[in-house]
Protein backbone atom coordinates (compact mmCIF):
# COMPACT_ATOMS: atom_id res chain seq x y z
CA UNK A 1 271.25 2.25 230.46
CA UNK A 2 269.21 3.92 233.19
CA UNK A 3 271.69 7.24 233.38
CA UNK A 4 271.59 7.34 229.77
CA UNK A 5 267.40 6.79 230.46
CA UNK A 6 267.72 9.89 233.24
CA UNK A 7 270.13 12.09 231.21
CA UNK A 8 267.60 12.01 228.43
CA UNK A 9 264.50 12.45 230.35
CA UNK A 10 266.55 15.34 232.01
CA UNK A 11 267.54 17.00 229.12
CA UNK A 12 263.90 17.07 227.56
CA UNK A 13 262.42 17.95 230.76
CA UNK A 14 265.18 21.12 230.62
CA UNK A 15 264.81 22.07 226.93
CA UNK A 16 260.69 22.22 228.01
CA UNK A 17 261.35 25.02 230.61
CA UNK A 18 264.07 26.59 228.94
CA UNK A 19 261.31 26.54 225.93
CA UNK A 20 258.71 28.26 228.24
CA UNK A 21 260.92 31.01 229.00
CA UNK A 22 261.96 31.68 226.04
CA UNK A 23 257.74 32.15 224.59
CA UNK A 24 257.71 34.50 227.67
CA UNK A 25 260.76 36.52 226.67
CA UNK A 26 259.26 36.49 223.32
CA UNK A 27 255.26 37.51 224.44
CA UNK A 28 256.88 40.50 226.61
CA UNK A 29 258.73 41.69 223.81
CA UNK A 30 255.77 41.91 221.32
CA UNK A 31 253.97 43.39 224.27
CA UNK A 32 256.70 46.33 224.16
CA UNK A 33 255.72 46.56 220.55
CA UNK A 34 252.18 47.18 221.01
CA UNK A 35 252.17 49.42 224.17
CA UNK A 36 254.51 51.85 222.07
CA UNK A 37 251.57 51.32 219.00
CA UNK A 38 249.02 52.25 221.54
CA UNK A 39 251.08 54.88 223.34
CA UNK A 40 251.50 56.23 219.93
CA UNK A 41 248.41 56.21 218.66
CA UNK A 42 246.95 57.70 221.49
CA UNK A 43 249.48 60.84 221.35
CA UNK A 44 248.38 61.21 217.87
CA UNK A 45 246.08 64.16 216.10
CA UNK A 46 243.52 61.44 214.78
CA UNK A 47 240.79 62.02 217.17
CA UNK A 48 237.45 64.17 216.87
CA UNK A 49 237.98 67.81 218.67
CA UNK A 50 235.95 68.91 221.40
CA UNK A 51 234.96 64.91 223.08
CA UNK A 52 233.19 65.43 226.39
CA UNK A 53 236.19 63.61 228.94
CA UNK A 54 238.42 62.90 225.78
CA UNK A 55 241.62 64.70 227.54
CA UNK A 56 241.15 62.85 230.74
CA UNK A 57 240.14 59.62 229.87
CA UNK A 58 243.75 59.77 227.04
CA UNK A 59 245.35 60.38 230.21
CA UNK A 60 244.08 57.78 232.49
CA UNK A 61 244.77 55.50 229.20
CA UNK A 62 248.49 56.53 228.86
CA UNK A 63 249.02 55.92 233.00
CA UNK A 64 247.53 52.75 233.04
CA UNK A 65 250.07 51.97 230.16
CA UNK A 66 252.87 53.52 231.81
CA UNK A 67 251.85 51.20 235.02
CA UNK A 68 251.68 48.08 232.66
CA UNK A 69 255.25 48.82 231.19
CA UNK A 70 256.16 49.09 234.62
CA UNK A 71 254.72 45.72 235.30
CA UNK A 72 256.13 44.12 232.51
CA UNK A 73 259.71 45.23 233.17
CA UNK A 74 259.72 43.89 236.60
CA UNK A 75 258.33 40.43 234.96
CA UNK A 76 260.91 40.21 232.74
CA UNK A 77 263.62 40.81 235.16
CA UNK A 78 261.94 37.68 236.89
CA UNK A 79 262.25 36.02 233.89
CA UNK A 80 266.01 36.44 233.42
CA UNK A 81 266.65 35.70 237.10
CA UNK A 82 264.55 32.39 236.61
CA UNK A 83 266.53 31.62 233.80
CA UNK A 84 269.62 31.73 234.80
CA UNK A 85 268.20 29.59 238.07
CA UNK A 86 267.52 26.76 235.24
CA UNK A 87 270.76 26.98 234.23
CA UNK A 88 272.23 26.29 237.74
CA UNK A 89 270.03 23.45 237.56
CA UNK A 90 271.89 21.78 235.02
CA UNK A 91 274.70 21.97 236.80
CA UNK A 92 273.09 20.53 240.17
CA UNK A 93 270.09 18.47 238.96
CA UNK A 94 270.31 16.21 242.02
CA UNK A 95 270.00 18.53 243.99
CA UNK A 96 266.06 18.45 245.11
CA UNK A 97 265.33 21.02 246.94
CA UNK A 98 266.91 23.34 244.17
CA UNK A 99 264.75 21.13 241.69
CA UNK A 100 261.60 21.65 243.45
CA UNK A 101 261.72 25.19 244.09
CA UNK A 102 262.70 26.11 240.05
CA UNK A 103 259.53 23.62 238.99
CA UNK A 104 257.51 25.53 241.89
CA UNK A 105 258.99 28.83 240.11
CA UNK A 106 258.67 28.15 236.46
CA UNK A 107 254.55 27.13 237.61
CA UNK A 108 254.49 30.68 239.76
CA UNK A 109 256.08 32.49 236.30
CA UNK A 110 253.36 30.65 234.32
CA UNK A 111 250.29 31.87 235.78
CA UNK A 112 251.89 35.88 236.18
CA UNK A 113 252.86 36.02 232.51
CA UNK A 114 249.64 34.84 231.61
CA UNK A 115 247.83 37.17 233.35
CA UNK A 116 250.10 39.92 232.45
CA UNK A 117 249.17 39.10 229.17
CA UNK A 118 245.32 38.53 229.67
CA UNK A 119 244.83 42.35 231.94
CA UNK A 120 247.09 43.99 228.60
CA UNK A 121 244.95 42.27 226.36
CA UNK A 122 241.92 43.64 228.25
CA UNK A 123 243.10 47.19 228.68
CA UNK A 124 244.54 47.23 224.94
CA UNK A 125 240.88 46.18 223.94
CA UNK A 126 239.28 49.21 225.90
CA UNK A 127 241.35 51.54 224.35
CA UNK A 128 240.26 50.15 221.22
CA UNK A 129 237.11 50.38 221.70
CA UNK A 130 237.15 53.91 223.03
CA UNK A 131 239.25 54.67 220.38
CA UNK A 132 237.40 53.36 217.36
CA UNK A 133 234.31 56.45 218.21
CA UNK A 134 236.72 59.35 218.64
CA UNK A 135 238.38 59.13 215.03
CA UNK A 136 238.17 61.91 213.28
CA UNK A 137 236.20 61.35 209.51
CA UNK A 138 238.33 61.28 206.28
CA UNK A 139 237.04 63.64 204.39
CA UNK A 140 236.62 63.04 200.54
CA UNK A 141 238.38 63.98 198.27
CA UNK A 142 236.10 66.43 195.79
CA UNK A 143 238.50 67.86 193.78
C-alpha cells in the first residue's frame, strides 16, 4: 500500500511541474504573438507626422523589443532543457540530489518567467501609452 501511496503522490507531484511548464511554454508563446502586434504596429503609417522625438523614441521601442525577444528565446530554451530534466526524473525519482536540484530549478524558472512576463507587460504598456497620442485622426467621411 505505501508504494502504491508514493507512486501516486509522485505522479501528482510530476503532472504539477510538468503542468507549470507547460503554462510557461504557453505564456511565451502568446508573448511572441504580441511582440510581433507591437512590432507591427509600431512599423505602421498610423501615427501623426512631424512628433517632436517620434523617430527616436519608435526606435528605442523596437530595440527594447528586439532585446525582450532575445530574452524570451533564451527562457524558453531553459524551459525545454528543464523539461526534459523532469522527465529524467521519472526515470530516477530516488535519486535526491537530482530531485532537489529540478524542485530548486522549476522554483528558479518560476520567478524568471514571471518577471519576464511582468517587465513585457510594463514595456508593452508604455508603448501603449505613447502610442495612444501619436495616432493620426480619422477623418470623416463628408461625402
Amino acid at each position: 500500500m505505501k508504494d502504491n501511496q508514493t507512486m501516486s503522490e509522485r505522479t501528482q507531484k510530476m503532472k504539477k511541474l510538468y503542468w507549470h511548464v507547460q503554462h510557461w511554454k504557453s505564456d511565451l508563446q502568446f508573448m511572441e504573438d504580441e511582440t510581433n502586434f507591437v512590432e507591427q504596429l509600431l512599423n505602421s503609417d498610423i501615427f501623426k507626422p512631424n512628433m517632436p522625438n517620434q523617430f527616436e523614441r519608435m526606435q528605442d521601442y523596437l530595440g527594447r523589443l528586439d532585446e525582450f525577444k532575445e530574452r524570451k528565446t533564451r527562457l524558453g530554451k531553459v524551459i525545454l532543457k528543464h523539461e526534459n530534466r523532469l522527465g529524467s526524473l521519472l526515470e530516477r525519482y530516488d535519486d535526491d540530489a537530482l530531485k532537489t536540484s529540478i524542485f530548486l530549478r522549476q522554483d528558479d524558472l518560476e520567478m524568471e518567467v514571471l518577471s519576464c512576463t511582468d517587465d513585457f507587460k510594463n514595456l508593452k504598456a508604455e508603448i501603449f501609452n505613447y502610442v495612444g497620442g501619436t495616432l493620426k485622426k480619422r477623418i470623416a467621411d463628408t461625402s
